[in-house]
C-alpha atoms as a PDB file:
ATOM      1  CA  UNK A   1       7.024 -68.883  23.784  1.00  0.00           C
ATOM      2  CA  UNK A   2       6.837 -66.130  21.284  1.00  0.00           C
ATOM      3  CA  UNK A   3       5.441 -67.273  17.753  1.00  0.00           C
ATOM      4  CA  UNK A   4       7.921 -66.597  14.744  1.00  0.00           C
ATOM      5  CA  UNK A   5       4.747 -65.345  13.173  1.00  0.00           C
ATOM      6  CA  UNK A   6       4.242 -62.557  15.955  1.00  0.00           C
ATOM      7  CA  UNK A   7       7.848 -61.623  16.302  1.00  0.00           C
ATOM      8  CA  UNK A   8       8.386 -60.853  12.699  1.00  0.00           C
ATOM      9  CA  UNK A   9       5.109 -59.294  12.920  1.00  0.00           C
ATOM     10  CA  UNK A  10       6.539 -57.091  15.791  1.00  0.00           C
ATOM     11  CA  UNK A  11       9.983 -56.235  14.382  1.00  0.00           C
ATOM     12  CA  UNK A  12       7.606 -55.112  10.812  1.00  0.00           C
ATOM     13  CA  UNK A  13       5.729 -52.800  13.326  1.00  0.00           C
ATOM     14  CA  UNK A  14       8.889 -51.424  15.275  1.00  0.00           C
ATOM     15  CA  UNK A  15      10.697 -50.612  11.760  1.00  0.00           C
ATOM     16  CA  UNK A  16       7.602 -48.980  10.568  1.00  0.00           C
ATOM     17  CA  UNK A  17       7.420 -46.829  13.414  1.00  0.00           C
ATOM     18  CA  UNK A  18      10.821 -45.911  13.674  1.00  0.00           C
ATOM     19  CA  UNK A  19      11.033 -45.077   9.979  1.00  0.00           C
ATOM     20  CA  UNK A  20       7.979 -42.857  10.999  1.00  0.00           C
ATOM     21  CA  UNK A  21       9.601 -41.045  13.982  1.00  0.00           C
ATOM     22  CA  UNK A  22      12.897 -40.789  11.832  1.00  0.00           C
ATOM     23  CA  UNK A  23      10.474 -38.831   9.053  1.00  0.00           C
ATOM     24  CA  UNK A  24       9.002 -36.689  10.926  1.00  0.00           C
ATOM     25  CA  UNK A  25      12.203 -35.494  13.087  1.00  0.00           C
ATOM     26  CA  UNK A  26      13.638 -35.063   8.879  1.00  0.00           C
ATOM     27  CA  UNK A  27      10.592 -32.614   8.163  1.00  0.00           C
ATOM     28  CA  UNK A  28      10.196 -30.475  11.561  1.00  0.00           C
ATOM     29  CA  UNK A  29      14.165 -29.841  11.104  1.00  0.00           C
ATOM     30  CA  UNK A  30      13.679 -28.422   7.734  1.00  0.00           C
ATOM     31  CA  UNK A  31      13.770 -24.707   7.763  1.00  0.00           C
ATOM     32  CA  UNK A  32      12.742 -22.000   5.570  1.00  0.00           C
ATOM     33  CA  UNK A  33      16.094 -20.205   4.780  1.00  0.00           C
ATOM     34  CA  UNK A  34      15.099 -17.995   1.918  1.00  0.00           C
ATOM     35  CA  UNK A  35      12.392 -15.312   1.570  1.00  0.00           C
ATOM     36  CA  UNK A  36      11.678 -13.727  -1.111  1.00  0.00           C
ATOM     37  CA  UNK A  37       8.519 -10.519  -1.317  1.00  0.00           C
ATOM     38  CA  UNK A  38       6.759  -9.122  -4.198  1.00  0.00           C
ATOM     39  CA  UNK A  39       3.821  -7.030  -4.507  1.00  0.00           C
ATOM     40  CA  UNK A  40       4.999  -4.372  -1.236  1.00  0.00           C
ATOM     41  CA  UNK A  41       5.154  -1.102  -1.420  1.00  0.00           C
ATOM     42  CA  UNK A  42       4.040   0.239   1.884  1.00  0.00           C
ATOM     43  CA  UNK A  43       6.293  -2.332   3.833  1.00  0.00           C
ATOM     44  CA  UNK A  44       9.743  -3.147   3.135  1.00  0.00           C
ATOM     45  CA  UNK A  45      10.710  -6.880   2.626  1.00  0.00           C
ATOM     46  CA  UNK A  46      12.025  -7.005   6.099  1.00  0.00           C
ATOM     47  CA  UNK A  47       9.540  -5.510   7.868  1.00  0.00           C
ATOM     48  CA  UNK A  48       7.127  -8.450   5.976  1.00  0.00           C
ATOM     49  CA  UNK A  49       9.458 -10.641   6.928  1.00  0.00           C
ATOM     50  CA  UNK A  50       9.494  -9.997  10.292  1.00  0.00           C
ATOM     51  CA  UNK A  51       5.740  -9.648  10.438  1.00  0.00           C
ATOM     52  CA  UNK A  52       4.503 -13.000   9.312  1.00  0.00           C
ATOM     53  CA  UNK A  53       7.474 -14.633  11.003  1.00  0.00           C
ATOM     54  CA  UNK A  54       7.961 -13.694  14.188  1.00  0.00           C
ATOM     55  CA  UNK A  55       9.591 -16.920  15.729  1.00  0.00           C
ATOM     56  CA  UNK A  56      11.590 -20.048  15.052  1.00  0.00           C
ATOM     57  CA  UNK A  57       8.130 -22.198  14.285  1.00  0.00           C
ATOM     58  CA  UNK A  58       7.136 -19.582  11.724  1.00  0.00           C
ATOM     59  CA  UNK A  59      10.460 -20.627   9.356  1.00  0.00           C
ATOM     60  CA  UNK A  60       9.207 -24.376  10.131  1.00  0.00           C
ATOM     61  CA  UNK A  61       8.113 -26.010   6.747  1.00  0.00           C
ATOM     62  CA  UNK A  62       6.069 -27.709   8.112  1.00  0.00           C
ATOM     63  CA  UNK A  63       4.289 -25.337  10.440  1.00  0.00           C
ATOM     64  CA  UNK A  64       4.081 -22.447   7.596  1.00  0.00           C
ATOM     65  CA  UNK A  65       2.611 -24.556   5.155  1.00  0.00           C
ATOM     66  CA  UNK A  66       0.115 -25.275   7.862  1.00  0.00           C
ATOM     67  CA  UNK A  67      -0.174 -21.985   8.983  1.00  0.00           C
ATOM     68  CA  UNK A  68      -1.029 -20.318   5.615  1.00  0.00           C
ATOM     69  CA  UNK A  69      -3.077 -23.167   4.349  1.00  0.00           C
ATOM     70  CA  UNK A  70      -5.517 -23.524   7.490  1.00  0.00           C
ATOM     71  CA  UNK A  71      -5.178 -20.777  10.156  1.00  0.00           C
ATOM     72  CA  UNK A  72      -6.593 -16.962   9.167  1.00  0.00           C
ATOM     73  CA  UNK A  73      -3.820 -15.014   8.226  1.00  0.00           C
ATOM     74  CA  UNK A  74      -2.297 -12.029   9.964  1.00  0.00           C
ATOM     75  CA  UNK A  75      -3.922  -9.040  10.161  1.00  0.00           C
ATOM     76  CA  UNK A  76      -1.784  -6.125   8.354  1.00  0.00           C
ATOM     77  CA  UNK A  77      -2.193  -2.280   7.738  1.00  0.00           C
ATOM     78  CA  UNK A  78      -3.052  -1.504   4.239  1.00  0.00           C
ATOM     79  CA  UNK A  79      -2.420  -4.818   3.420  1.00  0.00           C
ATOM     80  CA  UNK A  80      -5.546  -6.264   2.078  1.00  0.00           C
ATOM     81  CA  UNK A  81      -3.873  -9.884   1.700  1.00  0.00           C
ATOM     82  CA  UNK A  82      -1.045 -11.987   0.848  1.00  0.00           C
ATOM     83  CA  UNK A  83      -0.263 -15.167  -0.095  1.00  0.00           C
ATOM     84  CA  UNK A  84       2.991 -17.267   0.439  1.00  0.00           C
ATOM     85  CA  UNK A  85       4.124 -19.720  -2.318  1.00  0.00           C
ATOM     86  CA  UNK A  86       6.383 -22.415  -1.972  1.00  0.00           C
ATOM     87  CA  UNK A  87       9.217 -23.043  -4.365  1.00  0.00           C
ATOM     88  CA  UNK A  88      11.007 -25.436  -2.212  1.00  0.00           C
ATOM     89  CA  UNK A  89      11.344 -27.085   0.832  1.00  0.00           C
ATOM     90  CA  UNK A  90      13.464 -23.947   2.380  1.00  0.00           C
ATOM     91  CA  UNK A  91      12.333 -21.443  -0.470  1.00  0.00           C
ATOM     92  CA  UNK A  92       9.067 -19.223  -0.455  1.00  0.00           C
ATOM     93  CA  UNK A  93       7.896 -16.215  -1.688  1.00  0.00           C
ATOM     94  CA  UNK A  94       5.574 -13.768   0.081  1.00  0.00           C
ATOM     95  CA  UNK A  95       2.985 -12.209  -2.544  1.00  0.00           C
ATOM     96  CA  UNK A  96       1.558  -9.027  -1.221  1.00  0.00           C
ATOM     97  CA  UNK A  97      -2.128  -8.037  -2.379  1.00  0.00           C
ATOM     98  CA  UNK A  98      -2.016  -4.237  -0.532  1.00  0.00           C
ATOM     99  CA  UNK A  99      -4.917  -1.915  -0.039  1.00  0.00           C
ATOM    100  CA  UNK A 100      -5.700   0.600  -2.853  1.00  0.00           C
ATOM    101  CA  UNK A 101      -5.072   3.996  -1.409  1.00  0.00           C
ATOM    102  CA  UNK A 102      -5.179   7.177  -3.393  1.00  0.00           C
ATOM    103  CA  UNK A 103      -5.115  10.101  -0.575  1.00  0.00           C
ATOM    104  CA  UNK A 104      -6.128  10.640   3.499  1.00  0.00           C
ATOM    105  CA  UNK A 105      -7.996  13.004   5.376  1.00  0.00           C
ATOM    106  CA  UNK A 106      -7.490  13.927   9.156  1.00  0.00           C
ATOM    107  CA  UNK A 107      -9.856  12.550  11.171  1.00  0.00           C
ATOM    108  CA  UNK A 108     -10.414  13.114  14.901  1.00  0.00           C
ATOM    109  CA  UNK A 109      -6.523  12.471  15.364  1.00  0.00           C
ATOM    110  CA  UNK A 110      -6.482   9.615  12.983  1.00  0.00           C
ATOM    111  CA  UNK A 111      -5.386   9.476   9.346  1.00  0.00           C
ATOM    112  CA  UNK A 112      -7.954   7.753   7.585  1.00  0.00           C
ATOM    113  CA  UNK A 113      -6.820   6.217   4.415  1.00  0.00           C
ATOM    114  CA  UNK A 114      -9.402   6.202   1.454  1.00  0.00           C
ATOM    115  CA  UNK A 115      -9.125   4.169  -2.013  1.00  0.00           C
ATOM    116  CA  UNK A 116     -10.540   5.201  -5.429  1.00  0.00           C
ATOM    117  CA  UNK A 117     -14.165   4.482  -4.946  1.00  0.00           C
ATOM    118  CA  UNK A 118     -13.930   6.818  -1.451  1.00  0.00           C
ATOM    119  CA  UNK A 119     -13.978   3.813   0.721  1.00  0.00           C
ATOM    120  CA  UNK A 120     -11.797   4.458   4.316  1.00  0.00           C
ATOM    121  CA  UNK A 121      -9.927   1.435   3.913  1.00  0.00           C
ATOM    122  CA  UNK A 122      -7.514   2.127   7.056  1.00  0.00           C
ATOM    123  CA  UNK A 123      -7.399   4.269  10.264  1.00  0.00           C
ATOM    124  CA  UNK A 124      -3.700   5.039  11.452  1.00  0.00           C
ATOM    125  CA  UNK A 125      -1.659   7.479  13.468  1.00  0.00           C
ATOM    126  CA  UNK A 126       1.111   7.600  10.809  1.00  0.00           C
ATOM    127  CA  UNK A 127       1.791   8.843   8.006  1.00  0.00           C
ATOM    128  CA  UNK A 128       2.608   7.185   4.685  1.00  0.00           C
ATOM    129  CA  UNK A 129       4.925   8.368   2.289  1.00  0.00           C
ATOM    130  CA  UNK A 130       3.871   9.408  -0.852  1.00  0.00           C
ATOM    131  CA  UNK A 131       0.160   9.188   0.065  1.00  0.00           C
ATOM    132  CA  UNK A 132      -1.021  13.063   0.019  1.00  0.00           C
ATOM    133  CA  UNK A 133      -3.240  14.567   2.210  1.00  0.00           C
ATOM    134  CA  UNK A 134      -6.399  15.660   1.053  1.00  0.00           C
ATOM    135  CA  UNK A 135      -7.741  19.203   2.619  1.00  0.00           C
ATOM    136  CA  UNK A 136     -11.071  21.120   2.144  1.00  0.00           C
ATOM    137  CA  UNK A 137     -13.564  18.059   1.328  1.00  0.00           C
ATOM    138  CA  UNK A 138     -16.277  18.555   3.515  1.00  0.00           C
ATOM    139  CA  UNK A 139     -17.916  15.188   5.569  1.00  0.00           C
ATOM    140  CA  UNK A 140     -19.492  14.114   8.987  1.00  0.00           C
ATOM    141  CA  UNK A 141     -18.861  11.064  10.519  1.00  0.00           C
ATOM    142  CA  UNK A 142     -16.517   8.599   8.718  1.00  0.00           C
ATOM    143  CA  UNK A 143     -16.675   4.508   9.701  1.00  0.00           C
ATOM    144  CA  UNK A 144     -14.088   2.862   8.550  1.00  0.00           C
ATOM    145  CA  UNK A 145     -15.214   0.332   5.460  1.00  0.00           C
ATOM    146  CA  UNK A 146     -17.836   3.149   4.707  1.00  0.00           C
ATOM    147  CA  UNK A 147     -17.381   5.561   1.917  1.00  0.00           C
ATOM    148  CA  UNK A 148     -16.386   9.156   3.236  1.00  0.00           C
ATOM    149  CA  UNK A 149     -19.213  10.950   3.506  1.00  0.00           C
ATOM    150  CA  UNK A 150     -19.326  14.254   0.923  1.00  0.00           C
ATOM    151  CA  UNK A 151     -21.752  15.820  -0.917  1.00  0.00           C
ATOM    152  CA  UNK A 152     -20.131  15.326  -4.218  1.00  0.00           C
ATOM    153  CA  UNK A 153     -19.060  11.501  -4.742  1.00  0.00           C
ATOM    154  CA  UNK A 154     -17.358  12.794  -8.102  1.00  0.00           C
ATOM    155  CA  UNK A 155     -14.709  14.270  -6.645  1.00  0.00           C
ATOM    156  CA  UNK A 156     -12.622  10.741  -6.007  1.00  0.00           C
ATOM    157  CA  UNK A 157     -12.877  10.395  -9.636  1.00  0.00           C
ATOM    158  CA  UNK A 158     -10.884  14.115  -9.811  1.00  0.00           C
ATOM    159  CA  UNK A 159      -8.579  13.033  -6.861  1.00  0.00           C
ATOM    160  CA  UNK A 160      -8.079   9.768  -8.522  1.00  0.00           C
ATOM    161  CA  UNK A 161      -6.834  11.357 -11.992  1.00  0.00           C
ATOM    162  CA  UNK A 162      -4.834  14.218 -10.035  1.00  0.00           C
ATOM    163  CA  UNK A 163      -3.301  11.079  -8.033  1.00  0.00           C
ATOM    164  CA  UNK A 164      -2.434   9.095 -11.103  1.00  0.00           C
ATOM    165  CA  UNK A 165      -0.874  12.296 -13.159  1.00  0.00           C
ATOM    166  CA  UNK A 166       1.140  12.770  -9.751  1.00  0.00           C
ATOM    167  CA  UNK A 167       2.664   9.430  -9.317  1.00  0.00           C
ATOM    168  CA  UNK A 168       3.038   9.059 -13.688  1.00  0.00           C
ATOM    169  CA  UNK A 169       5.218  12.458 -13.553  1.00  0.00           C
ATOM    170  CA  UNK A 170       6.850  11.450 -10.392  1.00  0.00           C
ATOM    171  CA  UNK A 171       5.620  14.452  -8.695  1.00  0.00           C
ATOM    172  CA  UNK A 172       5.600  14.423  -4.449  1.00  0.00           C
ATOM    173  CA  UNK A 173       3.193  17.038  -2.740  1.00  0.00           C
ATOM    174  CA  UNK A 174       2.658  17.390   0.901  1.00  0.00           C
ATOM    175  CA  UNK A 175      -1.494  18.420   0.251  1.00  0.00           C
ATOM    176  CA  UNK A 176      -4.232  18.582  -2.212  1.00  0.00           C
ATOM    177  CA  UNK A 177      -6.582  21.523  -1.330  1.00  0.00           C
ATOM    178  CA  UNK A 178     -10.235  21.843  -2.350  1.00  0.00           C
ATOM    179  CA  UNK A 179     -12.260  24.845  -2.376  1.00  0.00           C
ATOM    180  CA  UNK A 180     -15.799  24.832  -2.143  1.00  0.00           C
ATOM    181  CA  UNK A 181     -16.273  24.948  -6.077  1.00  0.00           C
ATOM    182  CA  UNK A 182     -14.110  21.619  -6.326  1.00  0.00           C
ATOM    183  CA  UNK A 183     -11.461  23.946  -7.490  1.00  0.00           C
ATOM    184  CA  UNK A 184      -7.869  21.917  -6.704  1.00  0.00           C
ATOM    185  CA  UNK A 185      -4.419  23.377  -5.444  1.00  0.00           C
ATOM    186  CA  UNK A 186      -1.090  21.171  -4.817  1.00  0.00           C
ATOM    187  CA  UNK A 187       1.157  22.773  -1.797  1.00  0.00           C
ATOM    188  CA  UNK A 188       5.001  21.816  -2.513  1.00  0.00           C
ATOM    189  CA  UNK A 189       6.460  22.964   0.408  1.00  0.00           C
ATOM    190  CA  UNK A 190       6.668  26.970  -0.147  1.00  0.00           C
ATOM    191  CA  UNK A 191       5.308  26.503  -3.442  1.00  0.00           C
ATOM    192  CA  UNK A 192       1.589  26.624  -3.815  1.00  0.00           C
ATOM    193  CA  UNK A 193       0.220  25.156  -7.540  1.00  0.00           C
ATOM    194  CA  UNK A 194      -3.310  26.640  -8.357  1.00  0.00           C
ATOM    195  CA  UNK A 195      -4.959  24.097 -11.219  1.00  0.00           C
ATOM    196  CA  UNK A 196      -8.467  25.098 -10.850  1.00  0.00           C
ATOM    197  CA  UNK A 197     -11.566  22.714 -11.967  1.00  0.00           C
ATOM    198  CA  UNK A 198     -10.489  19.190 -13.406  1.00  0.00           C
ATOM    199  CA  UNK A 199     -10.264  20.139 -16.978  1.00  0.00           C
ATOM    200  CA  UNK A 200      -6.738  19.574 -18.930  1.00  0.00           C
ATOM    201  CA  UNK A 201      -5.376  18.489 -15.761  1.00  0.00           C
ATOM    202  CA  UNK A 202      -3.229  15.955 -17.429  1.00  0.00           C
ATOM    203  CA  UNK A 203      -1.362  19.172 -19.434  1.00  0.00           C
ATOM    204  CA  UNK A 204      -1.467  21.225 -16.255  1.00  0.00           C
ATOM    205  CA  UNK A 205       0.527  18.629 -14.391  1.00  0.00           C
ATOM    206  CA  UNK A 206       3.214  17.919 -17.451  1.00  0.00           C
ATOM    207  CA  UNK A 207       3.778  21.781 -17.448  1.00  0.00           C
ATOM    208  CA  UNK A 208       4.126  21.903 -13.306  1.00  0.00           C
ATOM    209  CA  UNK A 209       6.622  19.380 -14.042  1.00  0.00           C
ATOM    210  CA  UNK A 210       8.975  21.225 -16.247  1.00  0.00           C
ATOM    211  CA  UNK A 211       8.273  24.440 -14.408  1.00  0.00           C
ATOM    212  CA  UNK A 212       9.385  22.700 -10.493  1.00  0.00           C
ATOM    213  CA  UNK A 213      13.399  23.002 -11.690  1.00  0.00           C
ATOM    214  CA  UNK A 214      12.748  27.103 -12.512  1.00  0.00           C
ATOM    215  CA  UNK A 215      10.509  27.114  -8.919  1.00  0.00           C
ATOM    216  CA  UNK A 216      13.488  25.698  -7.246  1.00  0.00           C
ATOM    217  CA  UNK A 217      14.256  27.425  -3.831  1.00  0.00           C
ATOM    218  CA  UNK A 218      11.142  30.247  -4.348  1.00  0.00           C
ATOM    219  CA  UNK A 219       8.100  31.148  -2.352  1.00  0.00           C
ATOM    220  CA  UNK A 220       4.175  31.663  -4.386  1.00  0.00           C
ATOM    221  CA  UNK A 221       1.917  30.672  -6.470  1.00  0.00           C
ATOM    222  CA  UNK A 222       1.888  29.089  -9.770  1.00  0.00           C
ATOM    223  CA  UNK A 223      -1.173  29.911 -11.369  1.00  0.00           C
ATOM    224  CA  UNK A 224      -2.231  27.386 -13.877  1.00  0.00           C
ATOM    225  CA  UNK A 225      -5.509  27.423 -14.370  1.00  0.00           C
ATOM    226  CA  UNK A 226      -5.156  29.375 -16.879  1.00  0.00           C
ATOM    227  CA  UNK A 227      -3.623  27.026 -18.716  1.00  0.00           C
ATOM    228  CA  UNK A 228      -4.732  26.060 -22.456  1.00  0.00           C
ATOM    229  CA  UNK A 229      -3.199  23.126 -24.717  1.00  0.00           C
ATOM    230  CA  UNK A 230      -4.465  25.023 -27.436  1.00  0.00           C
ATOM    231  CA  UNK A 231      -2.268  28.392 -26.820  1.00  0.00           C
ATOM    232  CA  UNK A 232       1.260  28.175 -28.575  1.00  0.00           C
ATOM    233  CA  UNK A 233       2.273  31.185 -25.786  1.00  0.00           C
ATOM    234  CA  UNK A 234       2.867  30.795 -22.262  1.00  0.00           C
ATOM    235  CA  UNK A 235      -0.758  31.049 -20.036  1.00  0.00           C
ATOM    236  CA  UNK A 236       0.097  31.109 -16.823  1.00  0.00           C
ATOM    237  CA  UNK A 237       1.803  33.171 -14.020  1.00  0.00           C
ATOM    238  CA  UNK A 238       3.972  32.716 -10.892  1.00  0.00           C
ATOM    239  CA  UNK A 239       3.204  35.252  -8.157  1.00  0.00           C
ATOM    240  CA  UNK A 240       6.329  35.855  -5.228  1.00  0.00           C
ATOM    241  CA  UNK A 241       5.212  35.735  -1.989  1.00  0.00           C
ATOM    242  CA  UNK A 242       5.651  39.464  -0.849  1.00  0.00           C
END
């Protein structure tokens, strides 16, 4: 005979449990439904999206929070880290931390990606847009995580400004040429921009960009390193390709 003692003591255990059960079937059915990403600009939001979650467990709750908080995250291109925050049970938001890159140089059939400091940050066989390539540095071997090897470390510093003028003025180019002085040139499809050494490169590019609307459709050179703040007149020329 079954004591009353043991039999409640057996019905508290069974509710217990099935309250449990019922719990946990309530948070492995809740789903992630939103997705929100900040912080990209080499990936879209979809392609993030369908990056970090890949199948139905991914969209889990449950299984993301887990999967952020304790497992190593995925491994992405030029993206140095992310982080993915929680606003409710079905809401997140993807932070992206990407890789600084300022310009590439072609490697041995690679395109290897290198920041402000000259550090290859990334080895690819594509292309980004709106990263230029960088011509006419001289190096040896590159590793990637190791600064590109070149004589003259200053010359990030002069890519880095040229890079920041570029992107401020909203200015695309398809190459940055250096000479062997350190002397820079910008190639616009037919157009080729001489700016010479890295002084008053912040006027030269302001003046390239009201000059691109006249350059419109021709082929040669814009000369400006030439170019003065201080002269009132015009010090520069254009050259036609012959």
């Amino acid at each position: 005979m079954i004591r009353p003692e043991k039999s409640k003591r057996r019905i508290v255990i069974g509710i217990v449990a099935a309250v449990i059960v019922l719990l946990a079937v309530i948070l492995m059915s809740i789903r992630i439904t939103e997705i929100t990403v900040t912080g990209n600009k080499q990936y879209t939001a979809d392609e993030l999206r369908g990056l970090l979650f890949q199948d139905k467990w991914d969209r889990n709750t449950i299984y993301c929070f887990y999967k952020d908080h304790f497992k190593e995250h995925e491994q992405i291109p030029f993206v140095e880290d992310y982080k993915i925050v929680f606003q409710s049970p079905t809401r997140v938001e993807i932070i992206v931390y990407e890789k600084s890159v300022v310009g590439y140089v072609s490697y041995m059939g690679s395109y290897m990606y290198f920041d402000k400091d000259g550090i290859i940050v990334e080895s690819s066989s594509n292309k980004l847009e709106g990263i230029p390539w960088v011509t006419g540095l001289k190096f040896g071997h590159i590793a990637l995580h190791q600064p590109l090897p070149v004589e003259n470390t200053r010359i990030f510093d002069e890519i880095l400004n040229l890079t920041q003028l570029l992107s401020t003025h909203e200015i695309t180019v398809d190459r940055i040429q250096y000479d062997t002085h350190g002397n820079a040139s910008l190639i616009l499809g037919d157009i080729t921009v001489y700016l010479g050494s890295n002084d008053q490169m912040s006027g030269k590019i302001s003046e390239l960009k009201d000059q691109l609307p006249v350059l419109t459709g021709l082929s040669g050179t814009l000369y400006l390193d030439t170019y003065d703040e201080a002269e009132t007149a015009t010090s520069y020329r254009f050259v036609k390709n012959k």
